[in-house]
Protein backbone atom coordinates (compact mmCIF):
# COMPACT_ATOMS: atom_id res chain seq x y z
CA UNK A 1 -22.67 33.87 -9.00
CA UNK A 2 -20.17 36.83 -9.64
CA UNK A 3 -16.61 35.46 -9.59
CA UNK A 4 -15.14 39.09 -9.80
CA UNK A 5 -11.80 39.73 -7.87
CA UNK A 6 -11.32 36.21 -7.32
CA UNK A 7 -8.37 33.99 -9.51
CA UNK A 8 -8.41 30.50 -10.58
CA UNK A 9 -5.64 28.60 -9.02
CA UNK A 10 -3.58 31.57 -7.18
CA UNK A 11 0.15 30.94 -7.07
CA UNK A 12 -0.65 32.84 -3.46
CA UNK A 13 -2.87 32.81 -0.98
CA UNK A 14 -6.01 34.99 -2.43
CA UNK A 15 -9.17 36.02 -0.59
CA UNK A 16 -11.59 33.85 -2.95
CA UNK A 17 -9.58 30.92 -0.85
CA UNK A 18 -11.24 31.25 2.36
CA UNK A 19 -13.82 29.81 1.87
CA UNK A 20 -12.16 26.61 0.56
CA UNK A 21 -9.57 26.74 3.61
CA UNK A 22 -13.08 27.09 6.08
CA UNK A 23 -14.34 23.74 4.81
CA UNK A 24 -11.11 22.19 4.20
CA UNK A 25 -9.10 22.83 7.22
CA UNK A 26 -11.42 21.03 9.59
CA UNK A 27 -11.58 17.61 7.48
CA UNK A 28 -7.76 17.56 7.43
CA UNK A 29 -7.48 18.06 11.05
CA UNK A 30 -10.55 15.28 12.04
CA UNK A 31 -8.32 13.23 9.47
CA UNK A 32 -4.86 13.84 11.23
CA UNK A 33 -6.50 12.81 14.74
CA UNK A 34 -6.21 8.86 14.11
CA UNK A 35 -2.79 9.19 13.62
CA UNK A 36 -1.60 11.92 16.37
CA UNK A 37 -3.59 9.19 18.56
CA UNK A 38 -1.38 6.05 17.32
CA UNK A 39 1.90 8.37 17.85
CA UNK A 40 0.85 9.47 21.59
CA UNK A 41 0.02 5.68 22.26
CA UNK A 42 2.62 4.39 21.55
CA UNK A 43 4.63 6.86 23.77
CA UNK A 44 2.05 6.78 27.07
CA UNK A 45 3.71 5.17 29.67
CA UNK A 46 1.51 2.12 31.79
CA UNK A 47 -0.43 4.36 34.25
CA UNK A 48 -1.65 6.40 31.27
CA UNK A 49 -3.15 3.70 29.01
CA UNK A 50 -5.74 3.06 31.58
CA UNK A 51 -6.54 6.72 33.39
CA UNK A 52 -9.61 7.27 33.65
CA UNK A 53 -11.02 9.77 31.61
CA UNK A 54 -9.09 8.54 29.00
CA UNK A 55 -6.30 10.89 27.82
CA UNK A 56 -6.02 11.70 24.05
CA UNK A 57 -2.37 13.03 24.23
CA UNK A 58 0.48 11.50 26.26
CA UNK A 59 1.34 14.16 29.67
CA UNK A 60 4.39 12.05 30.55
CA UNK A 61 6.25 10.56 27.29
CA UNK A 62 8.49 7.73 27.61
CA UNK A 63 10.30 4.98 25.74
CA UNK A 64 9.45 2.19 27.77
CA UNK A 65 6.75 0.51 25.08
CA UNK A 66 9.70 0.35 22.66
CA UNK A 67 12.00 -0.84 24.89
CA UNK A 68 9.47 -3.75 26.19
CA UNK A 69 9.30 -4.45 22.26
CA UNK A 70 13.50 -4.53 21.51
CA UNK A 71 13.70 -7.12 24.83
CA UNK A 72 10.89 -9.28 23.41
CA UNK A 73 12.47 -9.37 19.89
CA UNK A 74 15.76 -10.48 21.42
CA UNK A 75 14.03 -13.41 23.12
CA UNK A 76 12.91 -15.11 20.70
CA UNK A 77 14.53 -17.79 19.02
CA UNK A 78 14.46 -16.64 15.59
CA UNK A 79 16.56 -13.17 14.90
CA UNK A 80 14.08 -10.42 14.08
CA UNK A 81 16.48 -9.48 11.44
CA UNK A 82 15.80 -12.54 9.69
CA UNK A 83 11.97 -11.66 9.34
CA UNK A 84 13.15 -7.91 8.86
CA UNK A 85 15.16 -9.18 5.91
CA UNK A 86 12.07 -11.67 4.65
CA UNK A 87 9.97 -8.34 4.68
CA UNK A 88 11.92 -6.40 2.72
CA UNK A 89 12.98 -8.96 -0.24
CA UNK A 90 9.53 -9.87 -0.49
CA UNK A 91 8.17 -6.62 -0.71
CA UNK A 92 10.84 -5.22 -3.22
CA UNK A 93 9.80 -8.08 -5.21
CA UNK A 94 6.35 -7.75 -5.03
CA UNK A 95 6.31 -4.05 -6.22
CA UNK A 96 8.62 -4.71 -8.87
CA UNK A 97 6.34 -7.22 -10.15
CA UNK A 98 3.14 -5.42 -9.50
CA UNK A 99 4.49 -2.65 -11.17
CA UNK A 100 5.89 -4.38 -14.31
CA UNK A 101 2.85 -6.37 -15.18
CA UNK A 102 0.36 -3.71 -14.15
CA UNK A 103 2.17 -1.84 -17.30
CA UNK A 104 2.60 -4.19 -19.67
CA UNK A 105 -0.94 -5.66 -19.05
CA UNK A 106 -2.46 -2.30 -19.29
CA UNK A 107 -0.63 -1.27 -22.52
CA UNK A 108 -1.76 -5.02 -24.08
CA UNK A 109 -5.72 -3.88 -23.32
CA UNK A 110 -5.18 -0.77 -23.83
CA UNK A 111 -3.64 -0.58 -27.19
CA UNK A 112 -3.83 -3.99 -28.59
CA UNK A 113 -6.95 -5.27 -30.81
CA UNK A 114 -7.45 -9.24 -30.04
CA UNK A 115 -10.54 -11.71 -29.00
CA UNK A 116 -11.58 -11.43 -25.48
CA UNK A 117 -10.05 -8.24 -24.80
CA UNK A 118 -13.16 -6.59 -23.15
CA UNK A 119 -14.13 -10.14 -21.90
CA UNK A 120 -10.49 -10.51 -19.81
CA UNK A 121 -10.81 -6.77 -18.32
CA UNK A 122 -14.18 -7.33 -17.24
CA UNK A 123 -13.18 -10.41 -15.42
CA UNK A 124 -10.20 -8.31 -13.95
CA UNK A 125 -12.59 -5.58 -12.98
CA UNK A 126 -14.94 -8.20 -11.14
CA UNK A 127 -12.33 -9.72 -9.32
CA UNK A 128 -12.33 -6.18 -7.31
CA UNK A 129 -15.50 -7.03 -5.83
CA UNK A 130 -14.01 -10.45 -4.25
CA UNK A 131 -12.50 -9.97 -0.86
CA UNK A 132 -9.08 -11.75 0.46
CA UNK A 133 -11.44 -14.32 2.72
CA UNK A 134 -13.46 -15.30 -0.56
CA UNK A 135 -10.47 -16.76 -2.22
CA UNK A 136 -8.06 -18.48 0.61
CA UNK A 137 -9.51 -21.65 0.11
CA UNK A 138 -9.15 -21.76 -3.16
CA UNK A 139 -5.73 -20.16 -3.00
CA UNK A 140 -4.54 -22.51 -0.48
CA UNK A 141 -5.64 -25.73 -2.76
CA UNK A 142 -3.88 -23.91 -5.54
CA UNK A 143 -0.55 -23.13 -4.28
CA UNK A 144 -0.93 -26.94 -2.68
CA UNK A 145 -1.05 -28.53 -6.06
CA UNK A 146 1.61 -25.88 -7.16
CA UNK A 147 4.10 -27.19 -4.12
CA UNK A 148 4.84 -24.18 -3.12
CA UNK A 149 4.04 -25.01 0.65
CA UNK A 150 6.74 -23.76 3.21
CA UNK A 151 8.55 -21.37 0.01
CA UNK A 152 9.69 -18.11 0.25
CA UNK A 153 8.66 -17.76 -3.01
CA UNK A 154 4.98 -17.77 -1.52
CA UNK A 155 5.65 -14.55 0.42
CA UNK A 156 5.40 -13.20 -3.12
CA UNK A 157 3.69 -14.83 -5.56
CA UNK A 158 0.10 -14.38 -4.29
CA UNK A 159 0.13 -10.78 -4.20
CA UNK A 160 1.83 -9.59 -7.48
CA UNK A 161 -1.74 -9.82 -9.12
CA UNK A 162 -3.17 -6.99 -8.62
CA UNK A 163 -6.44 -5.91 -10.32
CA UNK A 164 -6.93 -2.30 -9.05
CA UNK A 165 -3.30 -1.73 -10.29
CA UNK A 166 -3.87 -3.36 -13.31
CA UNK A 167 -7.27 -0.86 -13.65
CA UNK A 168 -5.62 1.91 -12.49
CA UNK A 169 -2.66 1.41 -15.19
CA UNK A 170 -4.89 0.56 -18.11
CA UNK A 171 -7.58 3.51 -17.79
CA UNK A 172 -4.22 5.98 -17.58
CA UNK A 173 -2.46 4.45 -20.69
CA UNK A 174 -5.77 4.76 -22.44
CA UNK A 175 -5.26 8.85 -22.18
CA UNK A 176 -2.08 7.92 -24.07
CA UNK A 177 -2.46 9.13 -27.86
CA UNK A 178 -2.28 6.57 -30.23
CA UNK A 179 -0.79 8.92 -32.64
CA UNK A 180 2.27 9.01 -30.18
CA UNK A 181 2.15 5.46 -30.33
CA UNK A 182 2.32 5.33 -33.87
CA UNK A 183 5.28 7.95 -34.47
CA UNK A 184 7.61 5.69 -32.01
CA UNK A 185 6.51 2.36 -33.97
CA UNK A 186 7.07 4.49 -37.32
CA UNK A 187 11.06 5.36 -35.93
CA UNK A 188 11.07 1.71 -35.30
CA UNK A 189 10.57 1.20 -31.90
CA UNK A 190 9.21 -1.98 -30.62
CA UNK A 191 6.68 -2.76 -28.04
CA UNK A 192 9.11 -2.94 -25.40
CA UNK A 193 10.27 0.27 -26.00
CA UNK A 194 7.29 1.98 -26.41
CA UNK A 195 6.08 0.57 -22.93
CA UNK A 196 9.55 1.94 -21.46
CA UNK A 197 10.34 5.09 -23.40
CA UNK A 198 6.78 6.40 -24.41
CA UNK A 199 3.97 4.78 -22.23
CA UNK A 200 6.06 4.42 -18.64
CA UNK A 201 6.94 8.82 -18.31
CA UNK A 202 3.21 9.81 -19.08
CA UNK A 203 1.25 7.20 -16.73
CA UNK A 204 4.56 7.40 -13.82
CA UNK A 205 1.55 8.57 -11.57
CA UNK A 206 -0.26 5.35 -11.77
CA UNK A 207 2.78 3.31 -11.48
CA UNK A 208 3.84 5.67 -8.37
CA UNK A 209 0.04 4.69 -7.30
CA UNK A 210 0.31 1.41 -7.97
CA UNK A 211 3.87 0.90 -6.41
CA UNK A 212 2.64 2.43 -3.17
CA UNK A 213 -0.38 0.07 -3.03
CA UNK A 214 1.53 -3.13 -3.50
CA UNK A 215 4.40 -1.67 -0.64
CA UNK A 216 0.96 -1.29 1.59
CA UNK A 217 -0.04 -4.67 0.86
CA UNK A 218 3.23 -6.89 1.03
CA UNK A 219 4.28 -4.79 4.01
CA UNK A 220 1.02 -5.63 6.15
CA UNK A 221 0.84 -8.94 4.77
CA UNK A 222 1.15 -12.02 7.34
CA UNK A 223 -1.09 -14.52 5.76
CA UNK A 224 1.40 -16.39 3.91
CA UNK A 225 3.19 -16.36 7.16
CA UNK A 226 0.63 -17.65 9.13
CA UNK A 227 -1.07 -20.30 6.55
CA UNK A 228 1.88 -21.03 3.69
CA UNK A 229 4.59 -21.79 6.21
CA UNK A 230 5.65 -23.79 8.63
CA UNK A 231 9.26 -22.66 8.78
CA UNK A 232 10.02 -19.66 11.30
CA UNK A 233 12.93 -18.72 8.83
CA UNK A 234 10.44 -18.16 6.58
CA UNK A 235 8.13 -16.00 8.22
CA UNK A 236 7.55 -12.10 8.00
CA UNK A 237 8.12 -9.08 10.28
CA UNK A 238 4.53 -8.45 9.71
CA UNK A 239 3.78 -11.77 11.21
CA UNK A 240 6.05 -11.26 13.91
CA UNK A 241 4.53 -8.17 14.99
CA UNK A 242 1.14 -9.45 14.57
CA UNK A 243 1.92 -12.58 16.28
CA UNK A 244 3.20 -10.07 19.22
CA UNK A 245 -0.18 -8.07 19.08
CA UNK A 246 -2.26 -11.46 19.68
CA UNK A 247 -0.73 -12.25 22.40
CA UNK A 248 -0.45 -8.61 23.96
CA UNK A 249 -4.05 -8.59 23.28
CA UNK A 250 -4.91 -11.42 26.35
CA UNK A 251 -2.60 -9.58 28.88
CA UNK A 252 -3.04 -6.03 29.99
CA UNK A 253 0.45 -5.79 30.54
CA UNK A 254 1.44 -5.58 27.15
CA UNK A 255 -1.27 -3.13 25.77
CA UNK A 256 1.95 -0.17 25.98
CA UNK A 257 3.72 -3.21 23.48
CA UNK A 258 0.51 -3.63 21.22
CA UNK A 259 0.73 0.15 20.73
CA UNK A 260 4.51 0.82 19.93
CA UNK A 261 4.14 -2.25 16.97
CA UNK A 262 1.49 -0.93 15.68
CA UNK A 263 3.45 2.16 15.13
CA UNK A 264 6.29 0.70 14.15
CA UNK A 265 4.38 -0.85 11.42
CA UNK A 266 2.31 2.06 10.39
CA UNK A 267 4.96 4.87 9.96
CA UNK A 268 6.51 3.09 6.46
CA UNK A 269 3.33 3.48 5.15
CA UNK A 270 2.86 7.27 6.47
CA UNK A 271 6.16 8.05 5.20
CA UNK A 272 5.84 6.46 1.58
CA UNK A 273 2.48 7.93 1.18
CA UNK A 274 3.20 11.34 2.40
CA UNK A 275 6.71 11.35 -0.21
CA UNK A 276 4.45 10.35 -3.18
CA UNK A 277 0.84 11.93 -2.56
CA UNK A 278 0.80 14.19 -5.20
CA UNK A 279 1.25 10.83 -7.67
CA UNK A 280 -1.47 9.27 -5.82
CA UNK A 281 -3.78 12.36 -5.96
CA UNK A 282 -3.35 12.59 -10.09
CA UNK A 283 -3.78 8.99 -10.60
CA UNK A 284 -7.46 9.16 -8.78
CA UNK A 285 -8.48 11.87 -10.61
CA UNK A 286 -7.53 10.75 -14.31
CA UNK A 287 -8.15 6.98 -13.72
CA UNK A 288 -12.01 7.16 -14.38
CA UNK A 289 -11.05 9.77 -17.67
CA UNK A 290 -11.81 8.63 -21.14
């Protein structure tokens, strides 16, 4: 195959591109469709939800879903800020977490020689396999015993482990020279500092990568919500929303509802991902690099 004329990795757009924009352009716009679809949902006024054939894009849009949702949230009993507000602390907190002891525990089995080290990221990497339905009994006898029933701290807690992030972390800090290592303990730098100073800049993708996937998960999350706690105080936006969707889901009426909370829960995730894809997009491709 004669690569003649062509360039590797143009700074612009060059004829040997074509053929990768011919393959390419396609998959992102099959990929794009889901979401244009959850947009003009959301927006399709009553009559347009149920015409028959269905219509893809919205001919008439309106506001009215939204609107249906702001008059529900004002009935209820509980402020929606309140479960706005439980959202958002326990979701900073969780990706603070996630993110701090996805680093350090990478850097420990990364760069640390003791007993069981292979043995305790083996058990970390089968613990991928395990699905959230798997564990919830055992969770819930757990964070029984623990008396953390009806907490806030349980909106949390359960979902700062996270093995992928902790993979993720560890196979980018192993990329990590240990001759760099070595110079910063040589200058006298500690562990701590070498985890900040040295370790933190050259994996930031993973940590970007790992941030965004504990956002994702605290964000969506409503099973604390719905198992942990009894107190509405307590309780998420996520379950909120959800708890909205159930019972939209029994009455046709409220299929325009189901489809403007579903957006409204979607579009932080769209937005973080879209700010921070290039992180994502080097972490996948270095993560399985020795």
């Amino acid at each position: 195959m004669s690569y003649q004329g062509s360039k590797i990795n143009p700074t612009k757009f060059d004829r040997s591109q074509i053929g990768f924009y011919v393959v390419l352009v396609p998959l992102a716009f099959l990929m794009v469709l889901p979401i244009v679809y959850i947009v003009s949902t959301a927006f399709k006024p009553f009559a347009e939800l149920f015409a028959y054939p269905p219509r893809f894009l919205a001919r008439r849009p309106t506001m009215e879903n939204f609107e249906e949702v702001v008059q529900f949230m004002e009935s209820t009993n509980v402020p929606v800020s309140r479960y706005f507000f439980n959202s958002l602390t326990s979701t900073f907190v969780v990706v603070a977490a996630s993110v701090i002891m996805s680093l350090q525990s990478g850097y420990v089995l990364s760069k640390k020689s003791f007993k069981l080290k292979k043995t305790l990221f083996a058990i970390n990497t089968i613990s991928l396999m395990f699905v959230p339905a798997a564990v919830k009994i055992p969770r819930y006898l757990l964070i029984e015993k623990a008396g953390l029933l009806n907490t806030f701290a349980i909106l949390a807690l359960p979902l700062v482990a996270m093995p992928v992030g902790l993979f993720l972390t560890k196979q980018f800090i192993d990329q990590v020279p240990d001759a760099l290592i070595e110079a910063a303990r040589i200058d006298g730098a500690k562990d701590r500092t070498i985890i900040t100073q040295v370790v933190a800049p050259i994996v930031k993708p993973a940590l970007v990568t790992v941030a965004i996937l504990a956002f994702q998960l605290s964000w969506n999350s409503y099973e604390a919500s719905n198992l942990y706690i009894n107190s509405d105080e307590l309780k998420t936006f996520a379950f909120f929303m959800n708890s909205l969707s159930v019972n939209a889901g029994t009455e046709v009426v409220m299929q325009g509802m189901l489809a403007a909370t579903t957006l409204v829960l979607f579009v932080p995730n769209l937005i973080i991902f879209i700010c921070m894809q290039s992180q994502v997009l080097n972490t996948m491709a270095y993560s399985g690099i020795k």
